[in-house]
Structure formats: C-alpha cells, structure tokens
Protein backbone atom coordinates (compact mmCIF):
# COMPACT_ATOMS: atom_id res chain seq x y z
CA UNK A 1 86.24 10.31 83.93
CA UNK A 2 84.01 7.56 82.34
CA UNK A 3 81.75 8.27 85.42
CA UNK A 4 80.83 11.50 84.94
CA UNK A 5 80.31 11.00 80.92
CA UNK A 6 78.06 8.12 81.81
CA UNK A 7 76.23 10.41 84.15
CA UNK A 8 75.80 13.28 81.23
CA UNK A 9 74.87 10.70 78.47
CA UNK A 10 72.73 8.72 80.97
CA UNK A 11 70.63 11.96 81.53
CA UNK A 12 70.78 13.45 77.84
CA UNK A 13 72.31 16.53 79.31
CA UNK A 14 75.45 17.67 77.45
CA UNK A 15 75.29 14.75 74.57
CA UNK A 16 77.72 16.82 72.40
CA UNK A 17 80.01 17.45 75.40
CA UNK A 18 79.57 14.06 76.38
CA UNK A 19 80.79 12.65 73.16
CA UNK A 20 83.30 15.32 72.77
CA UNK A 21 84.82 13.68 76.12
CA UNK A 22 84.12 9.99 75.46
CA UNK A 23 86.08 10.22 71.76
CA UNK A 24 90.04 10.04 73.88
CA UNK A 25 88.18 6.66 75.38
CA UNK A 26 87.12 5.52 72.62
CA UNK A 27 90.58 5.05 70.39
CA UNK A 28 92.32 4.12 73.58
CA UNK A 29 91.16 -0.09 73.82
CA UNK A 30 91.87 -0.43 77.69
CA UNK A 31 89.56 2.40 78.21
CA UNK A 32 86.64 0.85 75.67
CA UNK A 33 86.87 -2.81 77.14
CA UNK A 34 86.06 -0.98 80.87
CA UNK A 35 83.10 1.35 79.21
CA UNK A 36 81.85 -2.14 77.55
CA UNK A 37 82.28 -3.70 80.24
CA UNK A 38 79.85 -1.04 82.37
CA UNK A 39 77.27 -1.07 79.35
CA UNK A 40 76.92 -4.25 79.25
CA UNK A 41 76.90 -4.83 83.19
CA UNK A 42 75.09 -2.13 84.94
CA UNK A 43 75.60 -1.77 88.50
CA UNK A 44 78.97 -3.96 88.18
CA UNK A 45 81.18 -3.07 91.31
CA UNK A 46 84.83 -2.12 90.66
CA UNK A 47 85.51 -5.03 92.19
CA UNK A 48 84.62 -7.54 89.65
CA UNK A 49 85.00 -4.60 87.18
CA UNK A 50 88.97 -4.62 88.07
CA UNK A 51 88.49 -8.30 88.03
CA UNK A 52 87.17 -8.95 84.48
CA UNK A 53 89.27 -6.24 82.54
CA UNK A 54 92.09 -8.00 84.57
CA UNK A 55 93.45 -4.84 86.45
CA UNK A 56 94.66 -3.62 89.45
CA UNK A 57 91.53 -1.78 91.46
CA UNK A 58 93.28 1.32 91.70
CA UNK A 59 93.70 1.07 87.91
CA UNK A 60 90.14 0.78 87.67
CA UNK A 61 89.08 3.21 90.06
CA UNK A 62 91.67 5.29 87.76
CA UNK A 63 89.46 4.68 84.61
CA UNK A 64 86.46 5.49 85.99
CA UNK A 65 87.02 7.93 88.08
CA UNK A 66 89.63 10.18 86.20
C-alpha cells in the first residue's frame, strides 16, 4: 500500500491519485507514524521499521505492502 504511493509520489506520476490513496493513511495514526517513519528514514529496512513503530514484522510488511 504505502509502497506503491511512495513509488507514484516519489516519481510525480499520479500526484492526485497518489493523494487520493494516501488520505485513508493519513487519519488512521498507526499508518502515519510508519509513513513518518519512512520519510524521515529512507532506505530503513522493515526490520528496524517493525522495530521502531513497535510492531510485529508481518504487521509492518502489512502496512507497507497492502
């Protein structure tokens, strides 16, 4: 989910479909501290991402992947 959004906003390809998807993140706060959290940390593995939003890696994988 967040991955391919990244990807689309990243590349300035589909901004309004980009945004249109990221909104749902956005109001949920488990999904904005992981987005943040990839901002702010680029390259971070889901490893240590799982590790610093304190959840599961399959949670995290869940997140990102969606």
């Amino acid at each position: 989910m967040l991955k391919e959004w990244l990807r689309a906003a990243l590349r300035g390809k589909g901004k309004g479909d980009a945004e249109r998807k990221l909104r749902p993140c956005l109001k949920d706060d488990r999904c904005r501290a992981i987005l943040r959290l990839i901002l702010e940390n680029p390259g971070i593995t889901l490893d240590v991402l799982a590790g610093r939003s304190g959840l599961d890696r399959d949670v995290a994988v869940g997140y990102v992947n969606g």
